[in-house]
C-alpha atoms as a PDB file:
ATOM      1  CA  UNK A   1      65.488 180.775  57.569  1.00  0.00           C
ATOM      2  CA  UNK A   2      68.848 182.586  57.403  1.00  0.00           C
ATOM      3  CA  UNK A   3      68.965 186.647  58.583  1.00  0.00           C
ATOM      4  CA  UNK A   4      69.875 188.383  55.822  1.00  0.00           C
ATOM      5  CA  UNK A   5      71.295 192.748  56.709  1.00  0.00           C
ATOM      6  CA  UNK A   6      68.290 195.117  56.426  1.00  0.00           C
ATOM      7  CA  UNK A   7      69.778 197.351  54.175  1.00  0.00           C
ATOM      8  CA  UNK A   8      69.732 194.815  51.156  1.00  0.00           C
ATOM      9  CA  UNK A   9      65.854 195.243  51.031  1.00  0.00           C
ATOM     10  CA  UNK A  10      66.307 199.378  51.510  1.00  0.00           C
ATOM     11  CA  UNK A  11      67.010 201.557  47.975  1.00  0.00           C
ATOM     12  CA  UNK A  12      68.033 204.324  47.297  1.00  0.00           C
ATOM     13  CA  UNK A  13      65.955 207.250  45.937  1.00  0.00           C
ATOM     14  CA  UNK A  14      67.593 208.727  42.855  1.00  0.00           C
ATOM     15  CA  UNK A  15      69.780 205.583  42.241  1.00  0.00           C
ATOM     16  CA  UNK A  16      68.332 203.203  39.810  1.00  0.00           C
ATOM     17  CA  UNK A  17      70.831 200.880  39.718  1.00  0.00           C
ATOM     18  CA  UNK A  18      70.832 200.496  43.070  1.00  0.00           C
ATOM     19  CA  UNK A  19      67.881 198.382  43.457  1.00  0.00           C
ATOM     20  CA  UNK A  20      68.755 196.221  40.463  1.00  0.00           C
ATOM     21  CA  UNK A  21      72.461 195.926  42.438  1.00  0.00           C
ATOM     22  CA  UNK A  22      70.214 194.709  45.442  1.00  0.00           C
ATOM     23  CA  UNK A  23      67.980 192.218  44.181  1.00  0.00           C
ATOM     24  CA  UNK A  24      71.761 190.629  42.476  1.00  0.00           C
ATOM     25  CA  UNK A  25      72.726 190.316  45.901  1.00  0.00           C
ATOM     26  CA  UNK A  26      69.267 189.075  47.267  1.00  0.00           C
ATOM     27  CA  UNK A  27      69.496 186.116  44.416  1.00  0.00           C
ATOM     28  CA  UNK A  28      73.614 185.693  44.824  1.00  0.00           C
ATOM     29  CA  UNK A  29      72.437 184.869  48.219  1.00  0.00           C
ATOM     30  CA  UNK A  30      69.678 183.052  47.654  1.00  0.00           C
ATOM     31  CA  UNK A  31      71.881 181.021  45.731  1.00  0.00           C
ATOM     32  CA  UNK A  32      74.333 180.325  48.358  1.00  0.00           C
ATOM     33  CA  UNK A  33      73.997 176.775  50.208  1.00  0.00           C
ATOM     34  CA  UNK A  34      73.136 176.693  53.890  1.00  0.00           C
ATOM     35  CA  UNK A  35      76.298 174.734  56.013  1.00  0.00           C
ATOM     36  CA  UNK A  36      75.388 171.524  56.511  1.00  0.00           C
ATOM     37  CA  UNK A  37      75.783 171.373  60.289  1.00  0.00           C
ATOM     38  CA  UNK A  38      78.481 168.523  62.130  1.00  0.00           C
ATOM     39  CA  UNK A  39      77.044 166.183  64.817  1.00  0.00           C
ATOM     40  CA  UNK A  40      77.209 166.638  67.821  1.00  0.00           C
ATOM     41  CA  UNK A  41      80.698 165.805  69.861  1.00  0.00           C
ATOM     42  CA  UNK A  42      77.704 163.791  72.638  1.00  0.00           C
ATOM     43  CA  UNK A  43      76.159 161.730  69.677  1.00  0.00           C
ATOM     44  CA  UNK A  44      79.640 160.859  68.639  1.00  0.00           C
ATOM     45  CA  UNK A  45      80.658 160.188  72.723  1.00  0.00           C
ATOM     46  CA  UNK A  46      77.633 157.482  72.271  1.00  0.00           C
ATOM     47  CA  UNK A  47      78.277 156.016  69.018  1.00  0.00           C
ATOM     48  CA  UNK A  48      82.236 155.420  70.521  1.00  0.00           C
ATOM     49  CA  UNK A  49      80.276 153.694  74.390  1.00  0.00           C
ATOM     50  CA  UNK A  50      77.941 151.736  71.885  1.00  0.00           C
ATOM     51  CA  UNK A  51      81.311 150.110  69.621  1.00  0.00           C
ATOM     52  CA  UNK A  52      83.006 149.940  72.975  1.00  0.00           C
ATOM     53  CA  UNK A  53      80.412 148.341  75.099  1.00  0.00           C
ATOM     54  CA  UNK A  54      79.004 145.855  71.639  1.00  0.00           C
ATOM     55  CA  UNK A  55      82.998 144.655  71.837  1.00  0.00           C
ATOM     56  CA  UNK A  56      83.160 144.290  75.532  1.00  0.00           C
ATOM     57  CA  UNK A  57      79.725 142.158  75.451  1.00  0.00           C
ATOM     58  CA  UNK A  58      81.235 140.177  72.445  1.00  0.00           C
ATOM     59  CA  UNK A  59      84.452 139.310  74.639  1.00  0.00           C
ATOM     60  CA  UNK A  60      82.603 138.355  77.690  1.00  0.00           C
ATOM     61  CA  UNK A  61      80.309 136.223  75.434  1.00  0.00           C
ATOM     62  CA  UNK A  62      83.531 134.108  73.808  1.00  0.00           C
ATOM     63  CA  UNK A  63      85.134 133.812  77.422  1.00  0.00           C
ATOM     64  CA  UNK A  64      82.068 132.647  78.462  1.00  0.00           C
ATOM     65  CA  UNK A  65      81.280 130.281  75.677  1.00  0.00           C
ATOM     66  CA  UNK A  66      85.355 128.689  76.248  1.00  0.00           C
ATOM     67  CA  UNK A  67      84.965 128.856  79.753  1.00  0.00           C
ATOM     68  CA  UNK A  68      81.864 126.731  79.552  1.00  0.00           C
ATOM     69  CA  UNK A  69      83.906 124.266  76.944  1.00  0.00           C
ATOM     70  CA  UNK A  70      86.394 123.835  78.922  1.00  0.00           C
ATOM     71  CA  UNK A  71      84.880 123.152  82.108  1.00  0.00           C
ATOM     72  CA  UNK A  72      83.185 120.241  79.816  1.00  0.00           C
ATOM     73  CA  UNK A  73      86.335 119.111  78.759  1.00  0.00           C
ATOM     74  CA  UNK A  74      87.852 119.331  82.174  1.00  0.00           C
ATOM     75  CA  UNK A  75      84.116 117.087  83.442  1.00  0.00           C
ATOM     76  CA  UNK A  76      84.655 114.546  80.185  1.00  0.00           C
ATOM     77  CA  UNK A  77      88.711 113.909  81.104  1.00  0.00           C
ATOM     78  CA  UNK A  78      87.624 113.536  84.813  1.00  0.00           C
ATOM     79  CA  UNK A  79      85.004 111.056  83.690  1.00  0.00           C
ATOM     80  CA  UNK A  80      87.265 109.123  81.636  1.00  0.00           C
ATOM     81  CA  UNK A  81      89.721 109.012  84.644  1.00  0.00           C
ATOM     82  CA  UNK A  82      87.460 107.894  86.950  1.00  0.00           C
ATOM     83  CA  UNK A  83      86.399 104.341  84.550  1.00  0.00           C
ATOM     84  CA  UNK A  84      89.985 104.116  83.654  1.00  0.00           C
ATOM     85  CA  UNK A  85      90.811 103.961  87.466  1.00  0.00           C
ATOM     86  CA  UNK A  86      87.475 101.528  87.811  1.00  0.00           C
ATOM     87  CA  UNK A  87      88.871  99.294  85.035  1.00  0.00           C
ATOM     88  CA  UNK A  88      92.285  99.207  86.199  1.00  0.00           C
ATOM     89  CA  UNK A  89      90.911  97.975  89.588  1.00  0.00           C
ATOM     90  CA  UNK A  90      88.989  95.397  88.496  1.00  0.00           C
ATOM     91  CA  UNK A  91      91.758  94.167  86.539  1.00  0.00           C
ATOM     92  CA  UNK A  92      94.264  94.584  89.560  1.00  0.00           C
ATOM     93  CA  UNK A  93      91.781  92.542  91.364  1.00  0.00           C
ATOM     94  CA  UNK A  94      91.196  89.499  88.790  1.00  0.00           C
ATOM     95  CA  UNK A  95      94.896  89.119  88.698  1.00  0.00           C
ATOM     96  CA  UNK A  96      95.546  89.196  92.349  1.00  0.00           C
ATOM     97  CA  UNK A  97      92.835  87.029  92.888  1.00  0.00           C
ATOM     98  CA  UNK A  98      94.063  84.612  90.256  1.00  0.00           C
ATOM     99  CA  UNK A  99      97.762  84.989  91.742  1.00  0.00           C
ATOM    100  CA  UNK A 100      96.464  84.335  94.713  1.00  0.00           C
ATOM    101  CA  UNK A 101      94.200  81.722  94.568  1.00  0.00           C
ATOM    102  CA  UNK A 102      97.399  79.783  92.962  1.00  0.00           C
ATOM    103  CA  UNK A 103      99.366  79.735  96.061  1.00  0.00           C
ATOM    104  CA  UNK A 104      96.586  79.675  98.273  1.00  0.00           C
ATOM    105  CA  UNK A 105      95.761  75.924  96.699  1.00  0.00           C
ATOM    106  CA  UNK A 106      99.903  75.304  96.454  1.00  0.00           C
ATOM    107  CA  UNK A 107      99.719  76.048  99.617  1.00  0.00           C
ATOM    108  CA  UNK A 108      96.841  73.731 100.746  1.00  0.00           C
ATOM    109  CA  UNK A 109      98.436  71.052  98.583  1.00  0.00           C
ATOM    110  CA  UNK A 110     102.071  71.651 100.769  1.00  0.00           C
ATOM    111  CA  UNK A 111     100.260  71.458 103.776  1.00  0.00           C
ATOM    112  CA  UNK A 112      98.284  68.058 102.584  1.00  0.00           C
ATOM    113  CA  UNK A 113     101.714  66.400 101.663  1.00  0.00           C
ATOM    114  CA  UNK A 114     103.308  67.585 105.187  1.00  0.00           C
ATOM    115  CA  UNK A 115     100.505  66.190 106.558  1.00  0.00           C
ATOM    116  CA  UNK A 116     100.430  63.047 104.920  1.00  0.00           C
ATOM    117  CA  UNK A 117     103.945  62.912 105.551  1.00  0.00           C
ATOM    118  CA  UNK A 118     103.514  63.188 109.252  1.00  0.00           C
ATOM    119  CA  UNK A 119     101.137  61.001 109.497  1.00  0.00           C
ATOM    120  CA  UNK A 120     102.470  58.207 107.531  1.00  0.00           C
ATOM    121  CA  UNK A 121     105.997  58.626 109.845  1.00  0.00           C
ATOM    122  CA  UNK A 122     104.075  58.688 112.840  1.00  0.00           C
ATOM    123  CA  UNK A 123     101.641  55.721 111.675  1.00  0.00           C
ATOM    124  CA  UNK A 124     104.802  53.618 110.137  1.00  0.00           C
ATOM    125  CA  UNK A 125     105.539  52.237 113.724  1.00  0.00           C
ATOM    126  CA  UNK A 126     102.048  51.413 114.322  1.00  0.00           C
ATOM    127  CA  UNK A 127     101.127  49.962 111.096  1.00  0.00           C
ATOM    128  CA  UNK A 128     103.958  47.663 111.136  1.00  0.00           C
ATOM    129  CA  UNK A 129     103.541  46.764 114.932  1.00  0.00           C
ATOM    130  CA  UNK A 130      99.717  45.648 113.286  1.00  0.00           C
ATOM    131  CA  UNK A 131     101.480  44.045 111.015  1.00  0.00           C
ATOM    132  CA  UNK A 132     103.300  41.621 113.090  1.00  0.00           C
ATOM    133  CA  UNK A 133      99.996  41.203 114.870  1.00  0.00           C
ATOM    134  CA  UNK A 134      97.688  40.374 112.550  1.00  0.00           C
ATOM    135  CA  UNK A 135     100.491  37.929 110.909  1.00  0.00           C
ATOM    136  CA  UNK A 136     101.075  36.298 114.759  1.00  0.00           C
ATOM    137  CA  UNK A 137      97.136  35.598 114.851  1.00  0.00           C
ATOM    138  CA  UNK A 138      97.316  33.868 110.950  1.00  0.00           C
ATOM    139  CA  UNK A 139      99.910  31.605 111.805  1.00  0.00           C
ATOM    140  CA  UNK A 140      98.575  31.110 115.893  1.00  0.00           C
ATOM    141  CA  UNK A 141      95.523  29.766 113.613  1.00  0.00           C
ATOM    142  CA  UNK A 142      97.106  27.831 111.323  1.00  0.00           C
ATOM    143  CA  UNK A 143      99.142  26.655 114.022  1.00  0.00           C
ATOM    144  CA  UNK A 144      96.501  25.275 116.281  1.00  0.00           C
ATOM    145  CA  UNK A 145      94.681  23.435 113.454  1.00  0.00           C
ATOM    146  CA  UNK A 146      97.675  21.783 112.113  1.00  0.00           C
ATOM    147  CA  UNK A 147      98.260  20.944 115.933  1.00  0.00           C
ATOM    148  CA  UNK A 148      94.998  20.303 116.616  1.00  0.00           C
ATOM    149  CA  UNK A 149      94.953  16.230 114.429  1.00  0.00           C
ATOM    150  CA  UNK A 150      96.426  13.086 116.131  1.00  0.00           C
ATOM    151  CA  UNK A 151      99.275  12.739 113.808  1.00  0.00           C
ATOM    152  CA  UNK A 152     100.993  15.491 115.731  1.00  0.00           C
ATOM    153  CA  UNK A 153     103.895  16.172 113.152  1.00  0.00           C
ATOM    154  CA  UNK A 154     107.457  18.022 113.722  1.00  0.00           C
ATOM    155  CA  UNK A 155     106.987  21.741 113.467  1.00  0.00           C
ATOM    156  CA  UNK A 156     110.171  24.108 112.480  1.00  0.00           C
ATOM    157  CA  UNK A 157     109.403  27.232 112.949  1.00  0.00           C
ATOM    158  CA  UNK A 158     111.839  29.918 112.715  1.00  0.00           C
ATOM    159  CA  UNK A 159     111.609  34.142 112.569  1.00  0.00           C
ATOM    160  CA  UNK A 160     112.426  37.243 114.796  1.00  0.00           C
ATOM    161  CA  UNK A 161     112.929  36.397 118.820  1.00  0.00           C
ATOM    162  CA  UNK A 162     110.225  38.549 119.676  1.00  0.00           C
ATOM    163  CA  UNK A 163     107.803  37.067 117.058  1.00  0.00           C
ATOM    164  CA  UNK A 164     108.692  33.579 118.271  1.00  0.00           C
ATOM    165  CA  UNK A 165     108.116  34.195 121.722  1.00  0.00           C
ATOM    166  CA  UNK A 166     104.537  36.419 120.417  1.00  0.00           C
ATOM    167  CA  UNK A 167     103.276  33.075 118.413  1.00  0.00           C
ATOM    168  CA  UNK A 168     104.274  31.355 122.002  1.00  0.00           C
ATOM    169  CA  UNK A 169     102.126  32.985 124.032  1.00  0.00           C
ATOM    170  CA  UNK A 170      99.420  32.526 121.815  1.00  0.00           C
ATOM    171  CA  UNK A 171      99.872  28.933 121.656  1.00  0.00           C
ATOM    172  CA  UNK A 172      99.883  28.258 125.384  1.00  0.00           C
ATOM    173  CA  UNK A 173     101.862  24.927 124.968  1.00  0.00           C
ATOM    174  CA  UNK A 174     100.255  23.486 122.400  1.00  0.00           C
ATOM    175  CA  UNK A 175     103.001  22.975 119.908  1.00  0.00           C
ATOM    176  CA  UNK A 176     104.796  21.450 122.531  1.00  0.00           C
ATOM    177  CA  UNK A 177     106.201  19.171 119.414  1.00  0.00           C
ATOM    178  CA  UNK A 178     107.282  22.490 117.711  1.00  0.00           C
ATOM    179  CA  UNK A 179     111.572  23.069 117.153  1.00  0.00           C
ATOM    180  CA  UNK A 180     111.527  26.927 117.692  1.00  0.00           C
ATOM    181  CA  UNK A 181     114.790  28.858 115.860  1.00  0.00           C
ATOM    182  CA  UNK A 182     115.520  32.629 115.641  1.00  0.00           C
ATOM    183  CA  UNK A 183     116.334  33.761 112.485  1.00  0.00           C
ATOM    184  CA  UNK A 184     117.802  37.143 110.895  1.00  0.00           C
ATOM    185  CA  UNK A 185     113.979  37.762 108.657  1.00  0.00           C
ATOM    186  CA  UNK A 186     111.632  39.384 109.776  1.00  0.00           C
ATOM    187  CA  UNK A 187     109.008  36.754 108.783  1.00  0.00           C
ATOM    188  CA  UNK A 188     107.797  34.046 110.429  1.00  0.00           C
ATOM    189  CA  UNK A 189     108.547  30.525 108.587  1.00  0.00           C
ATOM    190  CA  UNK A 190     106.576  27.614 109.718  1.00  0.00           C
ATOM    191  CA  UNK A 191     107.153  24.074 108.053  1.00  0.00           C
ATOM    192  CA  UNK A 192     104.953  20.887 109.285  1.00  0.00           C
ATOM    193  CA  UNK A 193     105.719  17.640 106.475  1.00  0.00           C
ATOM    194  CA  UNK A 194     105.199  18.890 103.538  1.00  0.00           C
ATOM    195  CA  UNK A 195     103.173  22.080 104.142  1.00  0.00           C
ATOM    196  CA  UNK A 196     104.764  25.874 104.319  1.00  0.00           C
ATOM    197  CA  UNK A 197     103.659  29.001 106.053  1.00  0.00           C
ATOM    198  CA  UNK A 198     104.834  32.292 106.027  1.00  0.00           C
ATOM    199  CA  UNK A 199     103.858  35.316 107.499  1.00  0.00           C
ATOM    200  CA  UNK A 200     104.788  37.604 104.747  1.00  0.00           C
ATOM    201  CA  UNK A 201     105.481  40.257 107.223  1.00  0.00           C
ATOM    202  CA  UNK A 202     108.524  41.311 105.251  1.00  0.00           C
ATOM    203  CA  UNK A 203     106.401  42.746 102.460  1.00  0.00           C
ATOM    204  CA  UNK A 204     103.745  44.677 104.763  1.00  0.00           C
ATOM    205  CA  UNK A 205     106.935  46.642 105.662  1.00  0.00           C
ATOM    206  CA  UNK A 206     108.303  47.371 102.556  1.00  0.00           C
ATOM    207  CA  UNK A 207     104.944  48.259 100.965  1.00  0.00           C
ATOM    208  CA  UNK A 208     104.706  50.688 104.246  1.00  0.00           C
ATOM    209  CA  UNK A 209     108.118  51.933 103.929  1.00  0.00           C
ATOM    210  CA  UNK A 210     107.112  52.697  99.995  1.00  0.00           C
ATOM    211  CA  UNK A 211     104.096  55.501 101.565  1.00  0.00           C
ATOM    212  CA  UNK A 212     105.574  59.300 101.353  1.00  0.00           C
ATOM    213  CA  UNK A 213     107.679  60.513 104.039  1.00  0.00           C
END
């Protein structure tokens, strides 16, 4: 309730109109509104630290919410690098392997001709020394059974010196009858009547001297 002066309730004796002129004022100020009273300067201190802390919570809440995004981002790119990095790998090592095995077996197959090579070069010799043996033994065989009848015929024979005087040692005298003659072949040509033998000698060595060098 609002304190009103004392004196408005107080009349005057001998003035009428004064109590009339007070009861005006009693209902002039009974009809006056009561201020409406402001709020507080603290409530509107806490409305400003609510606004201010509902917009700091609000930003810390988006940076968190992008900072958790990107770290995801930043965990699927790694990911992705990681299997691109496995797949380029794998595909590094199929083609070097591939590459690889190529020359390894070009390689091998190098090394098998060299081989071959040096063996048939270092075997030539040999195989045509066998040669010459094996054809000496043939015609010491043919020799001895041609010899070997009482008719005893004329025997020409005529090759390399050093065959001649082979197929001589392995006759030991018994083609005492034979007409030995060096000759510029390198077979051995034996003619008794009407029969010929050769030792063919000529064509071991080519076929040998057709092998790879």
């Amino acid at each position: 309730m609002t304190p009103r002066p004392v004196a408005l309730y107080l009349g005057r004796f001998g003035d009428h109109e004064r109590p009339d002129s007070a009861r005006e004022q009693l209902c002039e100020l009974d009809d006056v509104e009561e201020p409406v009273e402001e709020p507080a300067a603290a409530s509107r201190d806490d409305e400003q630290r609510a606004r201010e802390k509902a917009r700091d919570e609000g930003y810390a809440e988006g940076f968190a919410a992008a900072s958790h995004e990107q770290e995801e981002m930043r965990r699927a790119e790694h990911l992705a690098f990681e299997q691109q990095i496995v797949k380029e790998r794998d595909r590094w090592t199929q083609d070097e392997g591939a590459r690889l095995g190529a020359k390894m077996e070009a390689a091998l197959a190098e090394i098998e001709t060299r081989i071959g090579a040096s063996a048939a070069r270092i075997l030539r010799p040999f195989l045509v020394r066998q040669a010459g043996r094996k054809a000496i033994d043939e015609l010491a065989e043919s020799l001895k059974q041609m010899l070997s009848g009482s008719r005893n015929p004329l025997v020409e024979i005529t090759g390399p010196e050093d065959l001649l005087a082979a197929l001589q040692t392995r006759l030991a005298g018994s083609a005492a009858c034979a007409v030995w003659t060096p000759g510029p072949t390198m077979d051995v040509r034996i003619i008794a009547d009407q029969t010929l033998i050769e030792s063919r000698i000529q064509a071991w060595i080519q076929r040998i001297e057709a092998s790879p060098k």
